[in-house]
PDB file of N, CA and C in Angstrom:
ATOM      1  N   UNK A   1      -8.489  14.734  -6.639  1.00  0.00           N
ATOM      2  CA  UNK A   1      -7.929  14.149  -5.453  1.00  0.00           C
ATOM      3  C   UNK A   1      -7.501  12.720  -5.768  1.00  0.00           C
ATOM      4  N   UNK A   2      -6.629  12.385  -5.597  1.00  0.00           N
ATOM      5  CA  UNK A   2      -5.853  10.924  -5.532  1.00  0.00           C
ATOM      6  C   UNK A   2      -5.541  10.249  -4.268  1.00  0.00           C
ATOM      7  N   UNK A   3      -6.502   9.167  -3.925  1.00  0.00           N
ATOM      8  CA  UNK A   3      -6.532   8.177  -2.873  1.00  0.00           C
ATOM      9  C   UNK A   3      -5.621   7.113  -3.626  1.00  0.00           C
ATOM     10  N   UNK A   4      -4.877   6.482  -2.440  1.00  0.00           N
ATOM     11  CA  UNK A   4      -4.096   5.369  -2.550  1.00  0.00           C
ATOM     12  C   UNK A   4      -4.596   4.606  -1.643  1.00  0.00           C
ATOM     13  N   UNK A   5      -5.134   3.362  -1.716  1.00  0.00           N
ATOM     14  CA  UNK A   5      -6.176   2.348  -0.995  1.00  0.00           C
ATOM     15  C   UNK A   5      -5.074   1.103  -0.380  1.00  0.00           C
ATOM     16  N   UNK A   6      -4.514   0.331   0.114  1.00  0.00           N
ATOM     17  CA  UNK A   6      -3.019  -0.195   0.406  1.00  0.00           C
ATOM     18  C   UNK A   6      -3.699  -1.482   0.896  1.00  0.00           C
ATOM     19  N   UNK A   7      -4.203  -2.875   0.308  1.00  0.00           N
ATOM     20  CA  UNK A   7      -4.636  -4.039   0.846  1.00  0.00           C
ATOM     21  C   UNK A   7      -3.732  -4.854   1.371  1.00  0.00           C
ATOM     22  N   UNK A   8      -3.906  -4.901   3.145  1.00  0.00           N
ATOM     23  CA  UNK A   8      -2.229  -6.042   3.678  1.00  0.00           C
ATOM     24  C   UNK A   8      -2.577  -7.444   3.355  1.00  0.00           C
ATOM     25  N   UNK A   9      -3.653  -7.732   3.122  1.00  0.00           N
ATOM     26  CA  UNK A   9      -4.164  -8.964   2.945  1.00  0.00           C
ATOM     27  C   UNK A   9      -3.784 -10.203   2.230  1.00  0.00           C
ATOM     28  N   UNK A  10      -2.671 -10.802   3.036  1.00  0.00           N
ATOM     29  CA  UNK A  10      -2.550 -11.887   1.882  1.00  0.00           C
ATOM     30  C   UNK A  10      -3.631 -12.960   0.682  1.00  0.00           C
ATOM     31  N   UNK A  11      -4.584 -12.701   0.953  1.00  0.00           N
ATOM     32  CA  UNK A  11      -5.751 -13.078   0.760  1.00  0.00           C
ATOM     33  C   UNK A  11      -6.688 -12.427  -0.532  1.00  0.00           C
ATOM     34  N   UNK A  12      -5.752 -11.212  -0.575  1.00  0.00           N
ATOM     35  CA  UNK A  12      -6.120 -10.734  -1.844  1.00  0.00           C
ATOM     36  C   UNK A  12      -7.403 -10.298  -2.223  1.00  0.00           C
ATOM     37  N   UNK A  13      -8.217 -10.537  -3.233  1.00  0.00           N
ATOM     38  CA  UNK A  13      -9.486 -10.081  -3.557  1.00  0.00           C
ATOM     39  C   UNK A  13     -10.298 -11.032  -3.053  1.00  0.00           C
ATOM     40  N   UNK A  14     -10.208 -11.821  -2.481  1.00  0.00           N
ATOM     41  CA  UNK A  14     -10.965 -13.002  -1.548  1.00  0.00           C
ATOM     42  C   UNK A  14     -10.558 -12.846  -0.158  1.00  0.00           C
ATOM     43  N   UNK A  15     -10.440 -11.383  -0.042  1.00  0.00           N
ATOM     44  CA  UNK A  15     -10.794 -10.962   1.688  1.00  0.00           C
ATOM     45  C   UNK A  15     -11.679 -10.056   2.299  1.00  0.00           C
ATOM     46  N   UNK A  16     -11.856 -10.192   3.530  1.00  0.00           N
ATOM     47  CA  UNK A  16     -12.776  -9.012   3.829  1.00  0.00           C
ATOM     48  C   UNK A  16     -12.220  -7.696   3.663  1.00  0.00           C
ATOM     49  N   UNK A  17     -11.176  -8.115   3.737  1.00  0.00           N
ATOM     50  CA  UNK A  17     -10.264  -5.872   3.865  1.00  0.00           C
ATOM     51  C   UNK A  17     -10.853  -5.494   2.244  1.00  0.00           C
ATOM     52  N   UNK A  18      -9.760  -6.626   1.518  1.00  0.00           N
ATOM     53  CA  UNK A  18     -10.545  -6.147   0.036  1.00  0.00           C
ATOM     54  C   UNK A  18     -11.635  -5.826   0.011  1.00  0.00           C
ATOM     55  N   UNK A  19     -12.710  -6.438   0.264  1.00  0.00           N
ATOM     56  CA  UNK A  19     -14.714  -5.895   0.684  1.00  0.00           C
ATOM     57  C   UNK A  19     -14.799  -4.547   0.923  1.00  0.00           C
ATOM     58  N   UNK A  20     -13.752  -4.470   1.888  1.00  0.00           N
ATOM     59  CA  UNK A  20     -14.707  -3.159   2.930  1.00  0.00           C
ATOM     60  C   UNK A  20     -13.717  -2.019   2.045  1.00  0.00           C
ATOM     61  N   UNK A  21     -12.293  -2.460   1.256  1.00  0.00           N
ATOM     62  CA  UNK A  21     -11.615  -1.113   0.985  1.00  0.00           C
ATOM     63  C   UNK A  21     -12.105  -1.067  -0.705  1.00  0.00           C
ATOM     64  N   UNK A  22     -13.043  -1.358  -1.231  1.00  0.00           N
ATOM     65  CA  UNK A  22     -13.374  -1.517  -2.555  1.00  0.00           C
ATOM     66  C   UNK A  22     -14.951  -0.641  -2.234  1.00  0.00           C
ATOM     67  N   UNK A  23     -15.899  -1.231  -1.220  1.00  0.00           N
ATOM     68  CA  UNK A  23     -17.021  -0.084  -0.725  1.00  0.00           C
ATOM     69  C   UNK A  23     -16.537   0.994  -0.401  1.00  0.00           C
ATOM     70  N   UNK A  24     -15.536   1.115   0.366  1.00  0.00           N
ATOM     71  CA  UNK A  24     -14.794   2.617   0.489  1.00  0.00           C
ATOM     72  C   UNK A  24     -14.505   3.603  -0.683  1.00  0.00           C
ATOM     73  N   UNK A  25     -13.699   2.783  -1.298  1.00  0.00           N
ATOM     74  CA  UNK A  25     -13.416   3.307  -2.644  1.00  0.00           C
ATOM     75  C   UNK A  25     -14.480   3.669  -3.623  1.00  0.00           C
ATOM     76  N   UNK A  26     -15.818   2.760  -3.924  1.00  0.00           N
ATOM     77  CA  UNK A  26     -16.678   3.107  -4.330  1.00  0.00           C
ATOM     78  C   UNK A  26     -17.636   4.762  -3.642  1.00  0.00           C
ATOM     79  N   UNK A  27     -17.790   4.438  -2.826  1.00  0.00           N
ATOM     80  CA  UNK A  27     -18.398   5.483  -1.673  1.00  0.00           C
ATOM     81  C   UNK A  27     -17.576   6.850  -2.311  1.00  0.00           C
ATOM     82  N   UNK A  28     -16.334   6.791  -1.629  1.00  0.00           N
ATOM     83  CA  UNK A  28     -15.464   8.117  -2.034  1.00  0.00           C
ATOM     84  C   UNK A  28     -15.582   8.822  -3.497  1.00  0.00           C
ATOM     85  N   UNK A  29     -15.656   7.674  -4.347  1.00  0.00           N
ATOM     86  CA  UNK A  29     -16.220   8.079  -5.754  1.00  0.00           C
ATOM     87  C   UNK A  29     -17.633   8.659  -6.174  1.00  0.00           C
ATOM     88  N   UNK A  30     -18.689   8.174  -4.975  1.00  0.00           N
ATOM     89  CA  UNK A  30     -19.937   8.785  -5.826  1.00  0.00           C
ATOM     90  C   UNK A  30     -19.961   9.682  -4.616  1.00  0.00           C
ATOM     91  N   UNK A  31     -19.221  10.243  -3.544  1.00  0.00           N
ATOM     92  CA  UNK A  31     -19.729  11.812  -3.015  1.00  0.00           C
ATOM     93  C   UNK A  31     -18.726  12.964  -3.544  1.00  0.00           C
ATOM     94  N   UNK A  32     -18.101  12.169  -4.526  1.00  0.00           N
ATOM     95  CA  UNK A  32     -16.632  13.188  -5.476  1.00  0.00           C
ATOM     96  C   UNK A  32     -16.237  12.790  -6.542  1.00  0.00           C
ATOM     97  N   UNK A  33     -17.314  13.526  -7.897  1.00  0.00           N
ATOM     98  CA  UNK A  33     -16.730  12.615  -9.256  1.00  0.00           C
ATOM     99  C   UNK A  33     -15.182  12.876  -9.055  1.00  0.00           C
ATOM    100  N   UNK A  34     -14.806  13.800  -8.999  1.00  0.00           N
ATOM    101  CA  UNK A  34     -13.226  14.179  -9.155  1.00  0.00           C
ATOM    102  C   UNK A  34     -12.349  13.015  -8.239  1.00  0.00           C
ATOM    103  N   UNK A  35     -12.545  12.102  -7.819  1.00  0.00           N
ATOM    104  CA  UNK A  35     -12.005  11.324  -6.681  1.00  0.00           C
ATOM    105  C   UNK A  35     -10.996  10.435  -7.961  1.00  0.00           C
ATOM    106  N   UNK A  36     -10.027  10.034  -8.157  1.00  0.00           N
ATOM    107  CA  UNK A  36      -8.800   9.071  -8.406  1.00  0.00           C
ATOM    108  C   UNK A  36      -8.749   7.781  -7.579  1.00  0.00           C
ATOM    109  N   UNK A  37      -8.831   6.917  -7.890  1.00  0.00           N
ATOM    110  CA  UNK A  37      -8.233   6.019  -6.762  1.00  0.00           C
ATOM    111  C   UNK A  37      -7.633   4.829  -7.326  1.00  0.00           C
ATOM    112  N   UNK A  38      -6.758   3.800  -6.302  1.00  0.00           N
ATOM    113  CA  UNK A  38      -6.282   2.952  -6.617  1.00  0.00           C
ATOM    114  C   UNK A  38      -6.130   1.726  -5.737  1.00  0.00           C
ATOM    115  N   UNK A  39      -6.690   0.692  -5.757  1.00  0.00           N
ATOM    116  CA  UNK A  39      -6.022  -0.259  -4.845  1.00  0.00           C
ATOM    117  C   UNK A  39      -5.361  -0.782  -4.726  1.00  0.00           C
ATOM    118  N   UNK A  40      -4.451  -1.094  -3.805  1.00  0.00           N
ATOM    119  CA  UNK A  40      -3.078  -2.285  -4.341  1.00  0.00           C
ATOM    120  C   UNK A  40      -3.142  -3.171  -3.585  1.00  0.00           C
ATOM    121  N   UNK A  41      -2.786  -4.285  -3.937  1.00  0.00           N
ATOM    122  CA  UNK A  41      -2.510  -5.691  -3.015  1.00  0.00           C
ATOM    123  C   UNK A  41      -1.203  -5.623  -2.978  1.00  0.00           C
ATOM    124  N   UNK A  42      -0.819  -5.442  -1.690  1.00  0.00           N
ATOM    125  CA  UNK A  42       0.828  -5.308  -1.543  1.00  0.00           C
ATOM    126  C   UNK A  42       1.427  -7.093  -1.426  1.00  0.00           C
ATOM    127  N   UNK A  43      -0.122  -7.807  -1.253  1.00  0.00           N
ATOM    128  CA  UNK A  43       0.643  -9.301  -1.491  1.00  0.00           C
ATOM    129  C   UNK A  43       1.355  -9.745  -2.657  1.00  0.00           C
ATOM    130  N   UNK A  44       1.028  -9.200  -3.559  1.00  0.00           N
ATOM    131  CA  UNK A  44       1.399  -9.142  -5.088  1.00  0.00           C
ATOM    132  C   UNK A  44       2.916  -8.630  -5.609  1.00  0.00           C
ATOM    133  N   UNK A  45       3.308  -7.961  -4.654  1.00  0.00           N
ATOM    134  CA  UNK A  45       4.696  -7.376  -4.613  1.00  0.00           C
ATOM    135  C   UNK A  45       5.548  -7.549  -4.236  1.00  0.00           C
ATOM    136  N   UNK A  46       7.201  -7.619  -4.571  1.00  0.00           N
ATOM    137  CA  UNK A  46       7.954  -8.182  -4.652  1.00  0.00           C
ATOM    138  C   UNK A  46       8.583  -7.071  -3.142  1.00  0.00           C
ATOM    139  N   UNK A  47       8.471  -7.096  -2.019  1.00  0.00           N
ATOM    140  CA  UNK A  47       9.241  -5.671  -1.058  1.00  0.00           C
ATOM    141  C   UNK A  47       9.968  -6.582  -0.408  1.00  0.00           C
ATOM    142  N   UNK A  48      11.436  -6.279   0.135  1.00  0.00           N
ATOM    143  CA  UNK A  48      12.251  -7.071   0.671  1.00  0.00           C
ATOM    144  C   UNK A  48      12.123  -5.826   1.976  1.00  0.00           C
ATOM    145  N   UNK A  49      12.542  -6.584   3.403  1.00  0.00           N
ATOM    146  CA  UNK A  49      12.489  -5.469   4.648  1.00  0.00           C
ATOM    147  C   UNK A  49      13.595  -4.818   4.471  1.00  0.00           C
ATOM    148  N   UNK A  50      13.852  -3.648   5.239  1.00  0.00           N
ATOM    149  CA  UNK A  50      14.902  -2.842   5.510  1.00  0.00           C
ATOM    150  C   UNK A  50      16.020  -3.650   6.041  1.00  0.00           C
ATOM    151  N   UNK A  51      16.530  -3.966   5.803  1.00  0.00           N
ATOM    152  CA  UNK A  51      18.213  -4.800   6.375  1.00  0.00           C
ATOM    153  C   UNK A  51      18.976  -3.337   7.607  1.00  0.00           C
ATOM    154  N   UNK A  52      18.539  -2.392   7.244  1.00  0.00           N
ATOM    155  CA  UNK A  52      19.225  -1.491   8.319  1.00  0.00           C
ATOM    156  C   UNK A  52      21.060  -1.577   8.274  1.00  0.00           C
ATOM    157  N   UNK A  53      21.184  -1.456   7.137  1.00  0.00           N
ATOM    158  CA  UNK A  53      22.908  -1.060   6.332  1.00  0.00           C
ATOM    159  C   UNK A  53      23.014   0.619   6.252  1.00  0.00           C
ATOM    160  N   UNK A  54      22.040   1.345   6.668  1.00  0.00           N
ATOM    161  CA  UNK A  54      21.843   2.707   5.868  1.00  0.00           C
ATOM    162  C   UNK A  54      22.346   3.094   4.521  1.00  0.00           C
ATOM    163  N   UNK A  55      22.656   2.299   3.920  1.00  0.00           N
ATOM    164  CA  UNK A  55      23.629   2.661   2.328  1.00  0.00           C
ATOM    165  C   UNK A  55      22.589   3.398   2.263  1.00  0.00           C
ATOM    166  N   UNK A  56      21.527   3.796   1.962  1.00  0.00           N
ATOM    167  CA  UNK A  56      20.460   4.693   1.530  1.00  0.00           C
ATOM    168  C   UNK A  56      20.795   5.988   1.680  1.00  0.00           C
ATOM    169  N   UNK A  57      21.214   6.275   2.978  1.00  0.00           N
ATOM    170  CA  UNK A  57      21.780   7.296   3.816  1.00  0.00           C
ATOM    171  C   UNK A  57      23.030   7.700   3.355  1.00  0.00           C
ATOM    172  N   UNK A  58      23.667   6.640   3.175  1.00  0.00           N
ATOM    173  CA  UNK A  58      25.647   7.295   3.554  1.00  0.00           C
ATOM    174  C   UNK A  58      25.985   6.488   1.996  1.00  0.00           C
ATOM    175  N   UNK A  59      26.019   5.925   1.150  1.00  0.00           N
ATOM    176  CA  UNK A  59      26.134   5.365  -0.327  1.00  0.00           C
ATOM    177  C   UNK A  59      25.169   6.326  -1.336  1.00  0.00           C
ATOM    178  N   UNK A  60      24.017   5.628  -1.317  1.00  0.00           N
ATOM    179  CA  UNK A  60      23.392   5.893  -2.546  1.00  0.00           C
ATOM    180  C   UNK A  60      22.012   6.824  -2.086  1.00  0.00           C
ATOM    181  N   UNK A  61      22.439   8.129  -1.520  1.00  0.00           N
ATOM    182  CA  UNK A  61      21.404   8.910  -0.922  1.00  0.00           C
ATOM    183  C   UNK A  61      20.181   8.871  -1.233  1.00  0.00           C
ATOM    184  N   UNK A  62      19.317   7.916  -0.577  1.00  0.00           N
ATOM    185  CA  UNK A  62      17.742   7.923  -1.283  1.00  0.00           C
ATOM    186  C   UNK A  62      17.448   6.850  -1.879  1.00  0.00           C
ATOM    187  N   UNK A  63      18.243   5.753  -2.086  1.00  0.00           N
ATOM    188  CA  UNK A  63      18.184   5.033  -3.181  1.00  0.00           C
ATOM    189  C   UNK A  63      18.132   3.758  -2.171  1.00  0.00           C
ATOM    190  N   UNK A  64      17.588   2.472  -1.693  1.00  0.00           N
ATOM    191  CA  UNK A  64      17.949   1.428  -1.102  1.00  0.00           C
ATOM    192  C   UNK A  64      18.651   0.282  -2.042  1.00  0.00           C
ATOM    193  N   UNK A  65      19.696  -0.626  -1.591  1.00  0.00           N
ATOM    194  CA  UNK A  65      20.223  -1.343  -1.906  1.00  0.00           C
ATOM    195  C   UNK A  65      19.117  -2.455  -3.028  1.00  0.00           C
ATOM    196  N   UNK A  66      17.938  -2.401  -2.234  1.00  0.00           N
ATOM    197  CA  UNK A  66      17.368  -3.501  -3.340  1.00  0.00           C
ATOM    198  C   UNK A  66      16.494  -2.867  -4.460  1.00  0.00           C
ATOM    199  N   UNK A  67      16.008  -3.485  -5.161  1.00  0.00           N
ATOM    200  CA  UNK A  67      15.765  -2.969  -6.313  1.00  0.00           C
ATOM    201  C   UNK A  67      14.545  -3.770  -6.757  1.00  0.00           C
ATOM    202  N   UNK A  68      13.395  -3.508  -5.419  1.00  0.00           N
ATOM    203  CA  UNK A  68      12.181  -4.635  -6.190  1.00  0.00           C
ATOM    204  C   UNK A  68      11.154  -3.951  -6.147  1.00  0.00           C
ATOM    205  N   UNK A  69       9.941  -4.045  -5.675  1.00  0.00           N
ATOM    206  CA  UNK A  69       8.509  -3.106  -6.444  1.00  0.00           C
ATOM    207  C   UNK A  69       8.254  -1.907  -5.217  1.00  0.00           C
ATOM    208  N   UNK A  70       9.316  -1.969  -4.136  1.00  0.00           N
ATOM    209  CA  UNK A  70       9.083  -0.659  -3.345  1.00  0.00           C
ATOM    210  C   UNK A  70       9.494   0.441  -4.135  1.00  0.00           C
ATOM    211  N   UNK A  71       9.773   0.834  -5.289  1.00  0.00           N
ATOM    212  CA  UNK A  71      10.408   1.841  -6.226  1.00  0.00           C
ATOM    213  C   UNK A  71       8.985   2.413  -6.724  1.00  0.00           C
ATOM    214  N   UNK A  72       8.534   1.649  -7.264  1.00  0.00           N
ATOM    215  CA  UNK A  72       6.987   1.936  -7.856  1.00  0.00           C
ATOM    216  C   UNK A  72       6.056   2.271  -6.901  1.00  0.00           C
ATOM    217  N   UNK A  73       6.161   1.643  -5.905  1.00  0.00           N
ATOM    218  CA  UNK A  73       5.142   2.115  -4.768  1.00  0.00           C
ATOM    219  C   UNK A  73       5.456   3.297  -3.537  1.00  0.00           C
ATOM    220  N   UNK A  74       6.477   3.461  -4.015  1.00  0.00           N
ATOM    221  CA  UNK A  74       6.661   4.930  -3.599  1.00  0.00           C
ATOM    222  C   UNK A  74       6.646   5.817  -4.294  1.00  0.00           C
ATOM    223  N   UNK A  75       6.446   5.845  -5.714  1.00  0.00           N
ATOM    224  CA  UNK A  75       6.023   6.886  -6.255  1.00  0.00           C
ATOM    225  C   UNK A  75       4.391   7.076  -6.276  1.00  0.00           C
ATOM    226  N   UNK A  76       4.279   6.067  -6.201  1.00  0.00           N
ATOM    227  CA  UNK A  76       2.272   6.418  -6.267  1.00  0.00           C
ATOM    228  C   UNK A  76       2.163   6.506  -5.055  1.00  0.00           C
ATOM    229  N   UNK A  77       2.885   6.731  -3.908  1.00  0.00           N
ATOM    230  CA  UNK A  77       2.983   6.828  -2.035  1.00  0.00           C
ATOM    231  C   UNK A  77       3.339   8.411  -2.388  1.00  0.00           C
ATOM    232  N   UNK A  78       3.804   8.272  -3.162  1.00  0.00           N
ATOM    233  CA  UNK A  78       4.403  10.310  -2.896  1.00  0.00           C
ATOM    234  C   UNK A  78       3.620  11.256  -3.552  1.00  0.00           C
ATOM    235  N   UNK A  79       2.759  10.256  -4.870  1.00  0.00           N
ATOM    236  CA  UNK A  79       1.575  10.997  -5.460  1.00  0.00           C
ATOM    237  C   UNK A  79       0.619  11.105  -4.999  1.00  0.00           C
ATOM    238  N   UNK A  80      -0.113  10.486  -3.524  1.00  0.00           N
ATOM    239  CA  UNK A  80      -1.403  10.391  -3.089  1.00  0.00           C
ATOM    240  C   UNK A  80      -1.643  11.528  -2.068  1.00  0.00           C
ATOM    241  N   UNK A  81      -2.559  11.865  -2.589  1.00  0.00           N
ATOM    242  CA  UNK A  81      -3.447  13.001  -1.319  1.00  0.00           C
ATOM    243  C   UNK A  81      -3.541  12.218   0.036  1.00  0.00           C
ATOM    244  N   UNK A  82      -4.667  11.288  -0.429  1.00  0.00           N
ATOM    245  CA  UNK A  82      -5.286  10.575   0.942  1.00  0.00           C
ATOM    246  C   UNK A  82      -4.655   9.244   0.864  1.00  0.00           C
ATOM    247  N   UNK A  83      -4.062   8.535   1.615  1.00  0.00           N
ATOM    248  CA  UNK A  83      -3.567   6.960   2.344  1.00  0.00           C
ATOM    249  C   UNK A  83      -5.119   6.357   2.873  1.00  0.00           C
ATOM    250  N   UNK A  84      -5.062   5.148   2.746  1.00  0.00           N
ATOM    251  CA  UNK A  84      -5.770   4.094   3.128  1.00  0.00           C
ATOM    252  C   UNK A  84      -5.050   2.835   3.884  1.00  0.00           C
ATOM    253  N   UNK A  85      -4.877   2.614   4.689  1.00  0.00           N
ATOM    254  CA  UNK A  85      -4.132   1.614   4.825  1.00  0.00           C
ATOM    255  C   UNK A  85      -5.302   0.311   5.475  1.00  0.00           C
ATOM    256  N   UNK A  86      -5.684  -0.950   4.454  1.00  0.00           N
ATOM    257  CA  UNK A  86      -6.628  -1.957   5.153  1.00  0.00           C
ATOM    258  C   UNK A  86      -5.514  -2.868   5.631  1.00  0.00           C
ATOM    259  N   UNK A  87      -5.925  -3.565   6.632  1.00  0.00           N
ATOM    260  CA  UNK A  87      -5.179  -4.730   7.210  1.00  0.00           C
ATOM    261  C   UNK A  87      -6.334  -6.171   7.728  1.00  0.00           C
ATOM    262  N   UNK A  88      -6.043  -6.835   7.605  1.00  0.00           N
ATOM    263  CA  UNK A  88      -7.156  -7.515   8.629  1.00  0.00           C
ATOM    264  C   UNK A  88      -6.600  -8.050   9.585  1.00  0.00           C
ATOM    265  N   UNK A  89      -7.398  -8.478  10.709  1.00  0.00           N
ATOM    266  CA  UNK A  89      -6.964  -8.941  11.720  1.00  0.00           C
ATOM    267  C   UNK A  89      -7.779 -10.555  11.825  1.00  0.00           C
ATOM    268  N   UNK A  90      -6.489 -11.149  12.749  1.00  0.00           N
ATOM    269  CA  UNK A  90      -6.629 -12.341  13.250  1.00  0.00           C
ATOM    270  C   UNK A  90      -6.389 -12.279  14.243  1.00  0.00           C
ATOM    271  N   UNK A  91      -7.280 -12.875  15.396  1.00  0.00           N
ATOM    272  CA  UNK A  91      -6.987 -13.159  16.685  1.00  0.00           C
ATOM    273  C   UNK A  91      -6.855 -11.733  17.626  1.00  0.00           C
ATOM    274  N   UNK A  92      -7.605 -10.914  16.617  1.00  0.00           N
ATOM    275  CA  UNK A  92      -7.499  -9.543  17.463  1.00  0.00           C
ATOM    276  C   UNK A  92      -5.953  -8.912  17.386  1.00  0.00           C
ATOM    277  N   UNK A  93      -5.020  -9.208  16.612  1.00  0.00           N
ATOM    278  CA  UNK A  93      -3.947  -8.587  15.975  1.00  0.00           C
ATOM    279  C   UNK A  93      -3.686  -8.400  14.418  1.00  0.00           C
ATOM    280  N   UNK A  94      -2.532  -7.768  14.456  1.00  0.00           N
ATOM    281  CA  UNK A  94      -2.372  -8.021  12.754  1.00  0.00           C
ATOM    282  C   UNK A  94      -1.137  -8.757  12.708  1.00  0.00           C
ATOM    283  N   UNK A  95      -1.276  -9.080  11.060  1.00  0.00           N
ATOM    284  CA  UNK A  95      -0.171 -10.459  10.892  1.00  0.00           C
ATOM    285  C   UNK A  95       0.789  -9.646  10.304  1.00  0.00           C
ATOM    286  N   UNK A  96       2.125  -9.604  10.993  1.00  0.00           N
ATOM    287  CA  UNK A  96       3.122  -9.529  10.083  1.00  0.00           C
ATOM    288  C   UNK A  96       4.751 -10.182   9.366  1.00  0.00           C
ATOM    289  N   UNK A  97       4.863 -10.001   7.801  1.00  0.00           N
ATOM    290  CA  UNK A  97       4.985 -10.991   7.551  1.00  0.00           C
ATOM    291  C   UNK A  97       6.115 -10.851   7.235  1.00  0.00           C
TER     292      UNK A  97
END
């Protein structure tokens, strides 16, 4: 089984999401040697937003205009069994950036 663990945390390995999605990850591993996993700090990555041009759609079917680390992270997004998605919150919302 292949978990994909997804940290929103700008904060990186000096956050609580990191904490609680690294015990997770541990956990999932000792009730399933067979368990895969991976965490990512999506702060670390280069993703530009959707501009909403559809070239994806009507140009380059599938393909978006930019060309930065959402390429890679959709392939390990299309390889995962189970999603994780941590976020933390401030102020009783989440931050987005």
């Amino acid at each position: 089984m292949n978990i994909l663990l997804l940290n929103g945390s700008p904060r990186v390995k000096r956050s609580s999401t990191y904490v609680i999605l690294l015990a997770l990850e541990e956990g999932m591993k000792a009730a399933n040697n067979r368990v895969e996993s991976e965490i990512i700090n999506l702060y670390k990555y280069d993703i530009h937003p959707c501009p909403g041009c559809y070239s994806c759609w009507t140009k380059t079917i599938g393909k978006c205009i930019y060309q930065d680390d959402m390429v890679e992270l959709l392939l390990k997004y299309t390889e995962a069994d189970i999603l994780v998605f941590g976020t933390p919150l401030y102020h009783f919302t989440i931050v987005v950036r």
